[in-house]
Protein backbone atom coordinates (compact mmCIF):
# COMPACT_ATOMS: atom_id res chain seq x y z
CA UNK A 1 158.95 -112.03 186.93
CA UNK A 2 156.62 -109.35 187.61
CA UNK A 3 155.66 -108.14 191.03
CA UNK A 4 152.17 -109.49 192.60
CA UNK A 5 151.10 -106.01 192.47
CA UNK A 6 151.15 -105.87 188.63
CA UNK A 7 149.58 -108.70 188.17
CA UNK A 8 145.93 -109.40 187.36
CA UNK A 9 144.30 -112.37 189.30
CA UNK A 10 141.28 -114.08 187.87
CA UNK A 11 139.23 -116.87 189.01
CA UNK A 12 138.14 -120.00 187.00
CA UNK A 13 134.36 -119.13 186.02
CA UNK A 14 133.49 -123.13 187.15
CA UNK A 15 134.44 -121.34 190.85
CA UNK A 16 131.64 -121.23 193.39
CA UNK A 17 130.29 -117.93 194.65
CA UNK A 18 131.51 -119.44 198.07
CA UNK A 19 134.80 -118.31 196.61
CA UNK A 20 136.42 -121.43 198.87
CA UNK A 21 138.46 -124.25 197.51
CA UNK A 22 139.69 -122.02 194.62
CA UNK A 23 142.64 -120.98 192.82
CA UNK A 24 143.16 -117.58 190.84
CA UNK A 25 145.55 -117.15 187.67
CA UNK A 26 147.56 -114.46 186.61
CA UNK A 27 148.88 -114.36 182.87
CA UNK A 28 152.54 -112.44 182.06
CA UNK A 29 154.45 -113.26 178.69
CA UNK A 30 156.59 -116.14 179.77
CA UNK A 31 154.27 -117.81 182.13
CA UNK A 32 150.89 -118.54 184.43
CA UNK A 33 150.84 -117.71 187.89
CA UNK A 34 148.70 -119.96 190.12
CA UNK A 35 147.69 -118.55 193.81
CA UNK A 36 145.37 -119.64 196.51
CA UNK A 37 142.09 -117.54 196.46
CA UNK A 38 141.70 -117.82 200.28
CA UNK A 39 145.10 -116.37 200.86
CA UNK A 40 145.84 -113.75 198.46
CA UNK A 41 148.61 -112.35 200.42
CA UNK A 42 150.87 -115.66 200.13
CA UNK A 43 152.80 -117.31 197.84
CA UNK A 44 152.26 -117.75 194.18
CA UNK A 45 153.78 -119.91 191.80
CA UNK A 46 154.69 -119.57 188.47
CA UNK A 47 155.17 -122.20 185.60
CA UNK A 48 155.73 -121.94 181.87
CA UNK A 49 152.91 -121.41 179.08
CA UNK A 50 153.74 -124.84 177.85
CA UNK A 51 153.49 -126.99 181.38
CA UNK A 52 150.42 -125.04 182.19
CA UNK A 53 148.78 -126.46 178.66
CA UNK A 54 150.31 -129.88 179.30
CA UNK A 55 148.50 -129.34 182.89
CA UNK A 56 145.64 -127.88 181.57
CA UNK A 57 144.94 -130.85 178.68
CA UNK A 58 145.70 -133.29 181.70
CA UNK A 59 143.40 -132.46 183.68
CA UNK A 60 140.62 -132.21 180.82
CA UNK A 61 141.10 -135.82 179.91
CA UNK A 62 141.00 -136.81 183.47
C-alpha cells in the first residue's frame, strides 16, 4: 500500500467550508483510502475499489 505521503487526499465537494464532520479520499490502483479531515495525521483505512462502489451505491439509495 502506498505511504500517506504519496498519496493525494481530496474532499467530497458536498463538504462544508467549515471543513468539520468530513472525510477525505485518496485513490491508488487496488483501492480507496478513507481518512478523517480533522485529523490528518491519524489513521487511514483502506478498502477495495469494489466495496467502496458497493458503499458508495449504498449510501446513494439510502
Amino acid at each position: 500500500m502506498n505511504t500517506r505521503s504519496e498519496l493525494t487526499w481530496f474532499k467530497s465537494s458536498h463538504s462544508g467550508s467549515q471543513g468539520d464532520d468530513c472525510v477525505e479520499v485518496a485513490l491508488t490502483e487496488q483501492s480507496i483510502c478513507v481518512r478523517d479531515s480533522k485529523d490528518v495525521t491519524g489513521p487511514h483505512f483502506a478498502v477495495g475499489r469494489e466495496q467502496w462502489s458497493r458503499f458508495v451505491d449504498f449510501a446513494i439509495e439510502a
